[in-house]
Protein backbone atom coordinates (compact mmCIF):
# COMPACT_ATOMS: atom_id res chain seq x y z
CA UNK A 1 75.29 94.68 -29.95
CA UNK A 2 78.89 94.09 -30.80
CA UNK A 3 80.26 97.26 -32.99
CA UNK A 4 83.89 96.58 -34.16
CA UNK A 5 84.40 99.11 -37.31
CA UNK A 6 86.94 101.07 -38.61
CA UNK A 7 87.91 104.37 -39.64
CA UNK A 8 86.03 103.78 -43.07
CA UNK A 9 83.21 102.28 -41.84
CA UNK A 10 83.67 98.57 -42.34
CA UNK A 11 84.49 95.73 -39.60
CA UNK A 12 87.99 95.26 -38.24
CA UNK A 13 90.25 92.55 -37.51
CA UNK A 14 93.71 92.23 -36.92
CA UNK A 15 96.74 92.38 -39.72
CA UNK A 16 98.51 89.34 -40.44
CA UNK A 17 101.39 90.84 -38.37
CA UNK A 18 98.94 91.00 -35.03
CA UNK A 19 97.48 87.38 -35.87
CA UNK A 20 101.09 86.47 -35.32
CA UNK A 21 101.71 87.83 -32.15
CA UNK A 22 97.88 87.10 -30.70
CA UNK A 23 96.76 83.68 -32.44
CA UNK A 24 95.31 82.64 -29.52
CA UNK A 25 93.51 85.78 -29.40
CA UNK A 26 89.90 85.31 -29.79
CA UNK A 27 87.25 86.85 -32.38
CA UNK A 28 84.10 88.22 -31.51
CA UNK A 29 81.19 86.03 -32.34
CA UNK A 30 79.58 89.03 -34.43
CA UNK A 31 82.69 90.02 -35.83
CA UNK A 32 82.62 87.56 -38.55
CA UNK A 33 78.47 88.22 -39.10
CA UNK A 34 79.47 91.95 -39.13
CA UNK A 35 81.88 91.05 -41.91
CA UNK A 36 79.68 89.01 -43.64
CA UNK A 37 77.13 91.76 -43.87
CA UNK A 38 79.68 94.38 -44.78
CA UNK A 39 80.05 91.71 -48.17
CA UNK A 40 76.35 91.84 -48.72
CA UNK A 41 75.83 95.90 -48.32
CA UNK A 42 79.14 96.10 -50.68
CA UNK A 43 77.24 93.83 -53.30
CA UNK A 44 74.08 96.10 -52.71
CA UNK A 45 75.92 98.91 -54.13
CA UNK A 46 75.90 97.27 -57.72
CA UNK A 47 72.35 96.37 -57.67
CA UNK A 48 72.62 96.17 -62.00
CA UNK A 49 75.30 93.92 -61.52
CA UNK A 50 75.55 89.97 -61.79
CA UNK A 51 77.55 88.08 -59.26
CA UNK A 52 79.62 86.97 -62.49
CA UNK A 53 80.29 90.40 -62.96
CA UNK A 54 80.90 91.15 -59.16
CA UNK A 55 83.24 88.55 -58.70
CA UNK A 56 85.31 88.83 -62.08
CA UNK A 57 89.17 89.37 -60.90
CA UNK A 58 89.31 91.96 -63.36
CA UNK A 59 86.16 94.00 -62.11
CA UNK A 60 85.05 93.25 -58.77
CA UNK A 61 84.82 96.47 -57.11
CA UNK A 62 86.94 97.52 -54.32
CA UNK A 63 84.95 97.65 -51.48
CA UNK A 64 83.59 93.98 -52.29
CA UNK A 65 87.06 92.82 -52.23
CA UNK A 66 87.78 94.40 -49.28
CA UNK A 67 84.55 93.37 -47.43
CA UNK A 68 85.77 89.49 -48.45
CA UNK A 69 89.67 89.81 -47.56
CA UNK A 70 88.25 91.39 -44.57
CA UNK A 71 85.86 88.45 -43.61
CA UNK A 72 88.61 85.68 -44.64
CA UNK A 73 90.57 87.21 -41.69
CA UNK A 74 87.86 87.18 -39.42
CA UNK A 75 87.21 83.18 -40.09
CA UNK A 76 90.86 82.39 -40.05
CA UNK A 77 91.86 84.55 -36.66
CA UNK A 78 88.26 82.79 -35.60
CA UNK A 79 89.79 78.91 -36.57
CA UNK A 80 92.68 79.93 -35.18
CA UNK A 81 94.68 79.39 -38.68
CA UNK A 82 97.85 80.64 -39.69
CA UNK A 83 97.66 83.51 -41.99
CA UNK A 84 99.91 82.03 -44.20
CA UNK A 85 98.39 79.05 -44.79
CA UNK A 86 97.03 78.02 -48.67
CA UNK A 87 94.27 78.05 -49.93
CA UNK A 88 94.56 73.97 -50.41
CA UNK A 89 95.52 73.69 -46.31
CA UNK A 90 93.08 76.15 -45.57
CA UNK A 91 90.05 73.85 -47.19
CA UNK A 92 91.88 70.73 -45.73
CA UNK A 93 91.84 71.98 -42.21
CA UNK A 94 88.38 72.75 -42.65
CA UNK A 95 87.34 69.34 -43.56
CA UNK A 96 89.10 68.05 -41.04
CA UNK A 97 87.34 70.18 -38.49
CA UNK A 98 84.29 69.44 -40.34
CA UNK A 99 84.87 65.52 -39.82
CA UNK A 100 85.44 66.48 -36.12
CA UNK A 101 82.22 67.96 -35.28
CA UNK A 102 80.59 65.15 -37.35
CA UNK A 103 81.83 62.36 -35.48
CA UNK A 104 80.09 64.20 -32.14
């Protein structure tokens, strides 16, 4: 079993500033399930809650946002993409990797 946490519990990657410096570094395969489960036990908390309600800018609850920002590092250090890249590259670089693997 692959255990990558932190101090407060949840699963680590590396800061923007490391991704820099290591972006041919590479992730853990169960890095990026560990920080896809750390989103679901953060939604487990709110149990009451709707996902509308989870996800509203204006009230989605710390730890869920942290759990996601947390993930979307893990998949980016994972693709190898640039932490500063936009959202808009960030989809088109998927689809392009997508219409890689479909051509195999």
């Amino acid at each position: 079993m692959c255990e990558v946490t932190g101090k407060d519990g949840l699963p680590t990657v590396q800061k923007e500033e490391d991704m820099k410096k290591n972006d041919q570094e590479t992730v853990p395969p169960c890095l990026i399930t560990q920080t896809a489960q750390a989103i679901l036990d953060a939604r487990a908390k709110y149990p009451d809650c709707s996902l509308a309600d989870l996800y509203d800018e204006t009230t989605m609850p710390p730890e869920l946002r942290k759990a996601h920002q947390e993930n979307d590092r893990a998949v980016m250090q994972a693709y190898g993409s640039s932490p500063k890249m936009t959202e808009s590259e960030i989809v088109a670089e998927l689809f392009k990797k997508y219409e890689e693997l479909a051509r195999k």
